[in-house]
N, C-alpha and C. Protein backbone atom coordinates (compact mmCIF):
# COMPACT_ATOMS: atom_id res chain seq x y z
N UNK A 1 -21.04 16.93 19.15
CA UNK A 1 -19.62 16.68 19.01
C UNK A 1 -18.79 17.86 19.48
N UNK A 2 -19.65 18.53 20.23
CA UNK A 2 -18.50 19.77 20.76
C UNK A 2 -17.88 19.79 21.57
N UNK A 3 -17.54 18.51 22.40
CA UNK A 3 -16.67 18.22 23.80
C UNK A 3 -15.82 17.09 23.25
N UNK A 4 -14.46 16.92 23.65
CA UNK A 4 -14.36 16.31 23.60
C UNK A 4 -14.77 14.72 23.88
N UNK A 5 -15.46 14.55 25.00
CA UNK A 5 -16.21 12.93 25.32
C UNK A 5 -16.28 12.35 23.80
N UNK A 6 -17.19 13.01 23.01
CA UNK A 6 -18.07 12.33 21.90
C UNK A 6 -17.05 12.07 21.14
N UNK A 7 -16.22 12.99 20.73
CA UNK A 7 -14.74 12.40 20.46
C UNK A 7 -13.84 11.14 20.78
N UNK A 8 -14.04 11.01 21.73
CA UNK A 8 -12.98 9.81 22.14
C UNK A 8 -13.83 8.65 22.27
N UNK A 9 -15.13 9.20 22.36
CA UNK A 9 -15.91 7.55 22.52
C UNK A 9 -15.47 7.20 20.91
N UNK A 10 -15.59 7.78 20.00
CA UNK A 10 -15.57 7.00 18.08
C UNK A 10 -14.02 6.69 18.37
N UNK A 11 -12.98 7.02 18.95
CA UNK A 11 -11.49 6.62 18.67
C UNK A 11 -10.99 5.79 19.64
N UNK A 12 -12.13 5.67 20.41
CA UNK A 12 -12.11 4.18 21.49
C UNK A 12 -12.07 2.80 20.83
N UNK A 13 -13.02 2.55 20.10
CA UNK A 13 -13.59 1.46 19.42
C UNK A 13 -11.74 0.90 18.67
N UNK A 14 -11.70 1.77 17.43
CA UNK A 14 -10.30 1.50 16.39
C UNK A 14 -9.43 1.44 17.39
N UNK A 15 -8.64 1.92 18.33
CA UNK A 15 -7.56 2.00 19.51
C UNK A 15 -7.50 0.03 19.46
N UNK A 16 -9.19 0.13 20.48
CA UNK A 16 -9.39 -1.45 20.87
C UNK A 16 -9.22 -2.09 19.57
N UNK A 17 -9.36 -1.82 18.30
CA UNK A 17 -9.15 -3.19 17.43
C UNK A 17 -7.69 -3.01 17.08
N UNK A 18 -7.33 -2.06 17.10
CA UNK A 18 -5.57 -1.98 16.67
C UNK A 18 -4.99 -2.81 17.80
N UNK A 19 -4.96 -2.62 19.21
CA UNK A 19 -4.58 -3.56 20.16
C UNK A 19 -4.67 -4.98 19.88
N UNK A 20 -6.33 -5.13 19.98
CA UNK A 20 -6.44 -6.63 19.49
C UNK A 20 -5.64 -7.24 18.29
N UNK A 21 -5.77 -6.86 17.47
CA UNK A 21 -5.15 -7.32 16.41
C UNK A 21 -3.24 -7.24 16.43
N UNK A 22 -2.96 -6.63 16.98
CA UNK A 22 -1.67 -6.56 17.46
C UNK A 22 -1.33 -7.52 18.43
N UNK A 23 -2.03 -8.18 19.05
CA UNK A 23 -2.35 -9.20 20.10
C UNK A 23 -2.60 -9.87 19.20
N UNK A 24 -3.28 -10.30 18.04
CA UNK A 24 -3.50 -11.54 17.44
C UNK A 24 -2.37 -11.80 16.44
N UNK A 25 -1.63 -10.70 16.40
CA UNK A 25 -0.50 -11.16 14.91
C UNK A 25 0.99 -11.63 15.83
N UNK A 26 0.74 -11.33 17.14
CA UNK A 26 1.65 -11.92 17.91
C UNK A 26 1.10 -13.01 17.98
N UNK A 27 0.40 -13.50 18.15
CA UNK A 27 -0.07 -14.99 18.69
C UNK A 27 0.38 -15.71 17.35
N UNK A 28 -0.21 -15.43 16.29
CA UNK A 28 -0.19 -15.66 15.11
C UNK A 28 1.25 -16.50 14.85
N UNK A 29 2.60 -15.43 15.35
CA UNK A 29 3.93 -15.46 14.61
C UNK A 29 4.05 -16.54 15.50
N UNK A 30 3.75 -16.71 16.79
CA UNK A 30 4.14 -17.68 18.21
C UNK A 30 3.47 -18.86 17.30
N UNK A 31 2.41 -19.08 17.08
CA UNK A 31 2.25 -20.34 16.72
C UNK A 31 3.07 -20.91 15.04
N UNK A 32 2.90 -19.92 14.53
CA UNK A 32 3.55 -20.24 13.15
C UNK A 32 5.21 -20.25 13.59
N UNK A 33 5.60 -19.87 14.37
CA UNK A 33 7.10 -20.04 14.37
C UNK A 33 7.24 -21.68 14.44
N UNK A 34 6.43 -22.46 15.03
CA UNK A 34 6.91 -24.32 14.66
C UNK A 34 6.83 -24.42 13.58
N UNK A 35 5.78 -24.10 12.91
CA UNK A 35 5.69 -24.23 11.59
C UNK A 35 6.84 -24.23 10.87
N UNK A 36 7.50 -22.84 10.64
CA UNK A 36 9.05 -22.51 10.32
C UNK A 36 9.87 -23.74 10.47
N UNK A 37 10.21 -23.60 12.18
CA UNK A 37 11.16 -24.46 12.45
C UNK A 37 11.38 -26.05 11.90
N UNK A 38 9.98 -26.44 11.77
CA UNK A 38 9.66 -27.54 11.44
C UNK A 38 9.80 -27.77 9.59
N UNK A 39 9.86 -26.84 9.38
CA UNK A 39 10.52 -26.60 7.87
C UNK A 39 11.99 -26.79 7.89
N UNK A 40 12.66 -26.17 8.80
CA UNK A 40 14.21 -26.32 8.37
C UNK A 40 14.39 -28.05 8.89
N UNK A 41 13.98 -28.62 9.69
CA UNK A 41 14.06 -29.70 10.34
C UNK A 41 13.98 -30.75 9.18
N UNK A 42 12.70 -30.57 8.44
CA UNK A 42 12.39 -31.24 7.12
C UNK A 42 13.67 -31.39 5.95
N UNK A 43 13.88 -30.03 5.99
CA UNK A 43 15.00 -29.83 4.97
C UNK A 43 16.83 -30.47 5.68
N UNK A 44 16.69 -30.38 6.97
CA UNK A 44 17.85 -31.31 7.18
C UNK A 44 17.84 -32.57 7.54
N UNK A 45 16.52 -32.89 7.88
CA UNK A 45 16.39 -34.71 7.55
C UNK A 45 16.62 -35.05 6.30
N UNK A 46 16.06 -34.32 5.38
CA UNK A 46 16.18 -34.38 3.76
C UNK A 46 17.55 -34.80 3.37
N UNK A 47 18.38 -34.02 3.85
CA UNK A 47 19.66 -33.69 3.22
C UNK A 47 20.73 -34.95 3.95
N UNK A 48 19.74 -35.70 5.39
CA UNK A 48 20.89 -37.05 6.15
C UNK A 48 20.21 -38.50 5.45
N UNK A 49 19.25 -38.10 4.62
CA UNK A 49 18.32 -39.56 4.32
C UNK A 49 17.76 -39.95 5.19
N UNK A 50 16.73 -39.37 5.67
CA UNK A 50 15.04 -39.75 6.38
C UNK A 50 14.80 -40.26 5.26
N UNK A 51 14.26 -41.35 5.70
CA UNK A 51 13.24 -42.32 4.76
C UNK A 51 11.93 -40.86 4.15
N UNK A 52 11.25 -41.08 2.75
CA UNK A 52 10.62 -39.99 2.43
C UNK A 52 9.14 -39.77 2.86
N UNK A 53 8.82 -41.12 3.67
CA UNK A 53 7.04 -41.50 4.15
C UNK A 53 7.47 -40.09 5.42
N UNK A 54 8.56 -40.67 6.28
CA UNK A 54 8.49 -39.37 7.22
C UNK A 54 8.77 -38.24 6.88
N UNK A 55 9.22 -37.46 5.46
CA UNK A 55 9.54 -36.45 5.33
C UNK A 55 7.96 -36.01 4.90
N UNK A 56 7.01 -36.44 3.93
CA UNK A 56 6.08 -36.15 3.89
C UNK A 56 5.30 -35.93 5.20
N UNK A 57 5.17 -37.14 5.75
CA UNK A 57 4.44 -36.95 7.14
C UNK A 57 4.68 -35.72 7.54
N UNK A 58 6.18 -35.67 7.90
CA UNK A 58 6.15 -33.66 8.81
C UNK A 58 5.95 -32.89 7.83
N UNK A 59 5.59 -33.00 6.80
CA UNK A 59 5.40 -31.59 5.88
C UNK A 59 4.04 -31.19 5.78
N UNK A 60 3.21 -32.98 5.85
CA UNK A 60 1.70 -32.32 6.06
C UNK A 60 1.54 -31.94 7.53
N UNK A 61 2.09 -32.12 8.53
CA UNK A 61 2.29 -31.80 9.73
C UNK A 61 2.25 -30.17 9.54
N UNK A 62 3.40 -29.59 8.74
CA UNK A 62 3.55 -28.28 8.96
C UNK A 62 2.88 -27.50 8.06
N UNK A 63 2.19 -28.15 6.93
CA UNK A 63 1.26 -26.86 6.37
C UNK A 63 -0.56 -27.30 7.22
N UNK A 64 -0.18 -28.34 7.27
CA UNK A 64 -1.77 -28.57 8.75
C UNK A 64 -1.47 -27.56 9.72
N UNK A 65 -0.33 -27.18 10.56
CA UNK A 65 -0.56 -26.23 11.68
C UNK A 65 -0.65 -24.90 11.02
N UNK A 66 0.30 -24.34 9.74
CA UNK A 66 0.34 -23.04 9.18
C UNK A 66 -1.16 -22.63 8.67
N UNK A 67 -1.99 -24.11 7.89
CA UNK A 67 -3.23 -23.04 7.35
C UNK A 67 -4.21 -23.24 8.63
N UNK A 68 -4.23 -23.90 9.50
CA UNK A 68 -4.93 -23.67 10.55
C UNK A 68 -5.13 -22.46 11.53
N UNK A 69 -3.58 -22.55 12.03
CA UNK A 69 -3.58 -21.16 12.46
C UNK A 69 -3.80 -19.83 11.65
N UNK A 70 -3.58 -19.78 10.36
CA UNK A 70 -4.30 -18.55 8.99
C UNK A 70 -5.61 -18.73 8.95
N UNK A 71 -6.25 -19.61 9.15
CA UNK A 71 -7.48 -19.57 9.20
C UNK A 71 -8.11 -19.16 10.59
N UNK A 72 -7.41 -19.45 11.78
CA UNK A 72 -7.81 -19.20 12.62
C UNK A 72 -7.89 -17.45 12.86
N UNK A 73 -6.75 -16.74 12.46
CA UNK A 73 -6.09 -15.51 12.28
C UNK A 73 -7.00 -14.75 11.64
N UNK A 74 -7.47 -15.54 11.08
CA UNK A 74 -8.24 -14.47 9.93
C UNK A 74 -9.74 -14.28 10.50
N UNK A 75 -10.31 -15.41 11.08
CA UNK A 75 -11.19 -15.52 11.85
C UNK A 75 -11.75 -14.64 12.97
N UNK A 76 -10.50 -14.71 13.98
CA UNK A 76 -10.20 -13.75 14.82
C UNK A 76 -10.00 -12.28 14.49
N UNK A 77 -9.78 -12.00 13.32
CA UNK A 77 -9.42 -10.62 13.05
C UNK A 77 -10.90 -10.00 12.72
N UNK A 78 -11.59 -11.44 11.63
CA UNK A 78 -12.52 -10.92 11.28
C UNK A 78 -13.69 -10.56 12.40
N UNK A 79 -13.90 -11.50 13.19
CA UNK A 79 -14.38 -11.30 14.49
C UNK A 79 -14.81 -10.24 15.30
N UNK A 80 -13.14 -9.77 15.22
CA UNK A 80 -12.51 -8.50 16.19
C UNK A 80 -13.28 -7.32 15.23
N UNK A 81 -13.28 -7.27 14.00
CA UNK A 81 -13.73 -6.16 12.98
C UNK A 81 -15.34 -5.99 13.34
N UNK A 82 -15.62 -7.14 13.29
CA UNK A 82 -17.17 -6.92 13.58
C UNK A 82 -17.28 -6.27 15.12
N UNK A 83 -16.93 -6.82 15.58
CA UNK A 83 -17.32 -6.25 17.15
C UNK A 83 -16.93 -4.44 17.26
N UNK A 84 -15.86 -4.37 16.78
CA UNK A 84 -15.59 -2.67 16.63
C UNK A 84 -16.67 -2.29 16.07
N UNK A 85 -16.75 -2.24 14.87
CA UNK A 85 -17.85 -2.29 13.69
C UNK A 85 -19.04 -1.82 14.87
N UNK A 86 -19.91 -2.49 15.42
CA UNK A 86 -20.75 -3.01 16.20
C UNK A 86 -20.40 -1.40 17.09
N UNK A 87 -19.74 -1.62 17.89
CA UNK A 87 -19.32 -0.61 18.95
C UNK A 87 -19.44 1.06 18.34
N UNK A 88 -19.29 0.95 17.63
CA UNK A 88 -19.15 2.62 16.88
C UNK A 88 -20.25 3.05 16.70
């Protein structure tokens, strides 16, 4: 460990998972932002009288895309951990 090289190879690995994962919590917000939107949408059909079969419908609509993509997120992160993990 007396050169730098051996150094930067161990702070290579964390760099690459901080990136990745910074790359995945963007993806993350991109897909969960319908989610959101699709919440306020709910709440102002609510408020003109949508019949309530379709207000349910989009609500399981929007926690189906939110825990999907959290599961997916978490997946991916966990993923990404191992592979660093691995690399070091």
């Amino acid at each position: 460990m007396a050169n730098g090289q051996d150094v930067g190879e161990y702070t290579s690995a964390p760099k690459t998972f901080l990136i990745e994962a910074l790359v995945g919590i963007s993806i993350f917000i991109i897909i969960c932002a319908p989610a959101v939107g699709l919440s306020y949408l709910i709440v102002f059909l609510g408020t003109i009288g949508i019949d309530r079969f379709i207000i349910y419908g989009l609500k399981s609509a929007e926690y189906a895309i939110f825990v999907v993509d959290l599961i997916l997120f978490f997946r991916f992160l966990w993923l990404t951990f191992l592979r660093t993990w691995r690399t070091l």
